[in-house]
Protein backbone atom coordinates (compact mmCIF):
# COMPACT_ATOMS: atom_id res chain seq x y z
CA UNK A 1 -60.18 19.54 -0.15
CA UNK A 2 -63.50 17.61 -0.58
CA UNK A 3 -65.50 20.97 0.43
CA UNK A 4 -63.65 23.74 -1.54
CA UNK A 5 -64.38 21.38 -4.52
CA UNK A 6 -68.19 20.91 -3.44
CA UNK A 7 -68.22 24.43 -2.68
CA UNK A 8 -66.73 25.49 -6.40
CA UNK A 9 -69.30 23.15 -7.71
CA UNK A 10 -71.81 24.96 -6.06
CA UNK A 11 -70.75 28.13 -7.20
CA UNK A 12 -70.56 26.78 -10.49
CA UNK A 13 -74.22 25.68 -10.92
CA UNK A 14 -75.55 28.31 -9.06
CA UNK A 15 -73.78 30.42 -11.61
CA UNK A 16 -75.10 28.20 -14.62
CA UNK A 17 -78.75 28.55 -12.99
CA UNK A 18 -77.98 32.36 -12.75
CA UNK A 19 -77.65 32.32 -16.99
CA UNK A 20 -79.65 30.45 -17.69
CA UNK A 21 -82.56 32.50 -15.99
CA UNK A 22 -81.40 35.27 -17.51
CA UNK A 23 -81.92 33.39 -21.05
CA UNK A 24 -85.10 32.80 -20.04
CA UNK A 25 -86.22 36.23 -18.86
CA UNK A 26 -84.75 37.59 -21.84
CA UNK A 27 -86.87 35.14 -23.95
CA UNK A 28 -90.10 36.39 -21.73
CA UNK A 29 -89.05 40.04 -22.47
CA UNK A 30 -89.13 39.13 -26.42
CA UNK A 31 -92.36 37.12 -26.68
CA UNK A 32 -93.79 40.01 -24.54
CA UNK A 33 -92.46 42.55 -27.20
CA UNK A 34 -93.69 40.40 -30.13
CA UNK A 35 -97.08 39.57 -28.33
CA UNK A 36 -97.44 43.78 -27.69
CA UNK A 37 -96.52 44.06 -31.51
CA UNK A 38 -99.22 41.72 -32.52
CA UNK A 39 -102.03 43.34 -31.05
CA UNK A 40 -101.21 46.66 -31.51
CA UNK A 41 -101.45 45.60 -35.51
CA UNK A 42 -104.10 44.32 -34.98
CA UNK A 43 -106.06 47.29 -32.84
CA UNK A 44 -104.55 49.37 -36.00
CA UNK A 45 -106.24 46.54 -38.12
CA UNK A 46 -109.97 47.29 -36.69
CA UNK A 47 -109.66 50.83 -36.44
CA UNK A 48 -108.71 51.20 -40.27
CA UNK A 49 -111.35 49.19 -41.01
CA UNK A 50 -114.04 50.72 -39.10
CA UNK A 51 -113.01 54.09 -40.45
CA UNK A 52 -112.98 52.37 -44.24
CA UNK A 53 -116.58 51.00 -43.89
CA UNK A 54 -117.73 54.36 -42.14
CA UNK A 55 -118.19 57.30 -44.39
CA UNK A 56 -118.38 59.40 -40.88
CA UNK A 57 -114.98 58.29 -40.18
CA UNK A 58 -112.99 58.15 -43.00
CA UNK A 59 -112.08 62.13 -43.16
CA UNK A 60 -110.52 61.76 -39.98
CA UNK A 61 -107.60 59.55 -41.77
CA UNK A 62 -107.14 61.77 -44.27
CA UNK A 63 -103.31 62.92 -44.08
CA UNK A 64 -102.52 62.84 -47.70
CA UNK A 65 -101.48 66.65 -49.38
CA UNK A 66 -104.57 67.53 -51.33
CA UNK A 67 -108.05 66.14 -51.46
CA UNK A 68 -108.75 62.44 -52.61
CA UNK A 69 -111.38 60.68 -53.65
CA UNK A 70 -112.66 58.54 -50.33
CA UNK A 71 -112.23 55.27 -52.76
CA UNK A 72 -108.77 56.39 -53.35
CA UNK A 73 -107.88 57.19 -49.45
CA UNK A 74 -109.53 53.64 -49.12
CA UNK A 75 -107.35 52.06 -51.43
CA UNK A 76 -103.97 54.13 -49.67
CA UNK A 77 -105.27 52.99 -46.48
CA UNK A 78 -105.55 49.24 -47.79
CA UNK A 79 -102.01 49.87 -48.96
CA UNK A 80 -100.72 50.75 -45.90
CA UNK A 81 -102.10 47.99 -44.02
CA UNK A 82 -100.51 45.82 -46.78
CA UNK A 83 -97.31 47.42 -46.41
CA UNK A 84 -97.35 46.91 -42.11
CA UNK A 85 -98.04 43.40 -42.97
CA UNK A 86 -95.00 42.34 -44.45
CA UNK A 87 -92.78 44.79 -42.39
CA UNK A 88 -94.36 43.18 -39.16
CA UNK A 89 -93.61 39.67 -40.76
CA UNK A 90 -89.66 40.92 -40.69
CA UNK A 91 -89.79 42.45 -37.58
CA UNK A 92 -91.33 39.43 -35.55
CA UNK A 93 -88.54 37.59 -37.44
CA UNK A 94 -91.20 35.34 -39.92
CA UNK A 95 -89.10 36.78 -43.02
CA UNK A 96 -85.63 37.39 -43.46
CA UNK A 97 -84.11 40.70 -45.09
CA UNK A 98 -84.37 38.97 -48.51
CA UNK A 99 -88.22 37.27 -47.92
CA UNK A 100 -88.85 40.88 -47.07
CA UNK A 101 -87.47 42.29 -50.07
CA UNK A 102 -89.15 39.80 -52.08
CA UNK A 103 -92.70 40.73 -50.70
CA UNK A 104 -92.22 44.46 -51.20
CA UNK A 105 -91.19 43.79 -55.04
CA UNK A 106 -94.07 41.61 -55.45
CA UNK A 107 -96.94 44.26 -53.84
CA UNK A 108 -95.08 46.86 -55.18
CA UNK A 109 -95.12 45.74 -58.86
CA UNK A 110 -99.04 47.71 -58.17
CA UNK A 111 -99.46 50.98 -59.26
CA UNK A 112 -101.92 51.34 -56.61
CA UNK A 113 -99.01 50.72 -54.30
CA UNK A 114 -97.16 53.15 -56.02
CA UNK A 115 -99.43 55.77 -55.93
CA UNK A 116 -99.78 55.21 -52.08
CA UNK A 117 -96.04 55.35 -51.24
CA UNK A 118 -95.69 58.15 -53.14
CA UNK A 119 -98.37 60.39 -51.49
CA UNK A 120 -97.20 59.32 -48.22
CA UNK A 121 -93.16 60.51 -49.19
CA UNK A 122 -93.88 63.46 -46.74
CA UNK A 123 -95.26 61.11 -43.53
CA UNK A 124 -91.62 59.55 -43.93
CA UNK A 125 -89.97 62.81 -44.03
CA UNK A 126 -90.32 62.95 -40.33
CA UNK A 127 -88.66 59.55 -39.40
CA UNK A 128 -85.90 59.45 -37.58
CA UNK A 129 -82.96 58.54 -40.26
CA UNK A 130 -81.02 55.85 -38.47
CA UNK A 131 -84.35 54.15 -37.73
CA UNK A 132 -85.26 51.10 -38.83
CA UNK A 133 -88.57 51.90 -40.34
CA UNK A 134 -86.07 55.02 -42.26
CA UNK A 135 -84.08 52.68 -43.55
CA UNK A 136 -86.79 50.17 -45.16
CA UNK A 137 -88.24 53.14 -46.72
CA UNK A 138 -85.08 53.82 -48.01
CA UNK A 139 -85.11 50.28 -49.18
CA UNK A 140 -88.69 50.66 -50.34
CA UNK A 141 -87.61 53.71 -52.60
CA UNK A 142 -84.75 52.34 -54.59
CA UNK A 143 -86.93 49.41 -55.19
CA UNK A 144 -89.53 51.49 -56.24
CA UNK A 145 -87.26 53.54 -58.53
CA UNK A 146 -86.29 50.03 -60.05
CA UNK A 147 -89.64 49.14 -60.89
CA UNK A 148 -91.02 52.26 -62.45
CA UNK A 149 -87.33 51.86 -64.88
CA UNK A 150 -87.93 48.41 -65.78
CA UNK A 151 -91.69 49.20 -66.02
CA UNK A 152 -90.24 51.81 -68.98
CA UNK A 153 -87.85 49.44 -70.41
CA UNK A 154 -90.27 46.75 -70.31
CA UNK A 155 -88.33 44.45 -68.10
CA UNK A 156 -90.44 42.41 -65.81
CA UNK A 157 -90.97 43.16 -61.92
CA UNK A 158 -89.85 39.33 -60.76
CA UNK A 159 -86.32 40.30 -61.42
CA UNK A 160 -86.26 44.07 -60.52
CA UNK A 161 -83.71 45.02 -57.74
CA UNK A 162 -81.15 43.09 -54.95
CA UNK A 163 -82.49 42.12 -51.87
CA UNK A 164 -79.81 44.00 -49.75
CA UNK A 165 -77.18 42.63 -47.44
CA UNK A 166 -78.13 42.11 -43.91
């Protein structure tokens, strides 16, 4: 009797030892992700800028309809890396759904901002819909939409639009 219980006992922590490496491997997997993430911005981060600072370079970012002015693809690009900010910030899990919401009211409340989403409507066209980055433009648009009506009415951008539901 003594050794079926040692033997269950075994089998028991083994098993235990068994989950709880597999916590830990799937923790490993995640900081890996997040780590991957992190520098990936931030190669994105130094190639934007090297192409901002380089009149050579800057044409080869230019994937806006029409011609701009190189101070206005400057600013879009700016705007972009603002925008990856704070949608990196929710997906390494520093914001929540409403912190996120909250930062895209406040840097959208910019025309500038604006402007740039708007002449980037056709790079979204091409997302797939279900995705996540779909779905915050989505998100992005209605607030947007909000802002330019209470900019009509008057109403100020603190208060403009829900955070939505998780």
């Amino acid at each position: 009797m003594k050794h079926v219980i040692a033997a269950t006992l075994v089998r028991v922590t083994a098993f235990r030892i068994h989950v709880s490496l597999q916590g830990l491997e799937a923790l490993a997997k995640e900081k890996q992700r997040r780590d991957t993430l992190t520098e990936y911005r931030r190669d994105h981060q130094r190639l934007i800028g090297r192409a901002t600072e380089d009149p050579w370079l800057l044409p080869v970012l230019d994937a806006y309809e029409g011609d701009l002015h190189p101070d206005t693809q400057r600013r879009h690009l700016f705007a972009n890396d603002l925008y990856q900010h704070v949608y990196q910030g929710y997906q390494l899990g520093v914001l929540s759904l409403a912190d996120l919401h909250g930062h895209l009211r406040y840097i959208f409340q910019s025309r500038a901002m604006r402007e740039y989403w708007e002449a980037t409507r056709h790079h979204r066209a091409s997302l797939v819909a279900d995705s996540e980055e779909a779905e915050l433009g989505r998100i992005v648009d209605a607030l947007v939409a909000a802002l330019d009506d209470a900019e009509a009415d008057g109403d100020d951008w603190w208060v403009v639009g829900d955070a939505p539901e998780n």
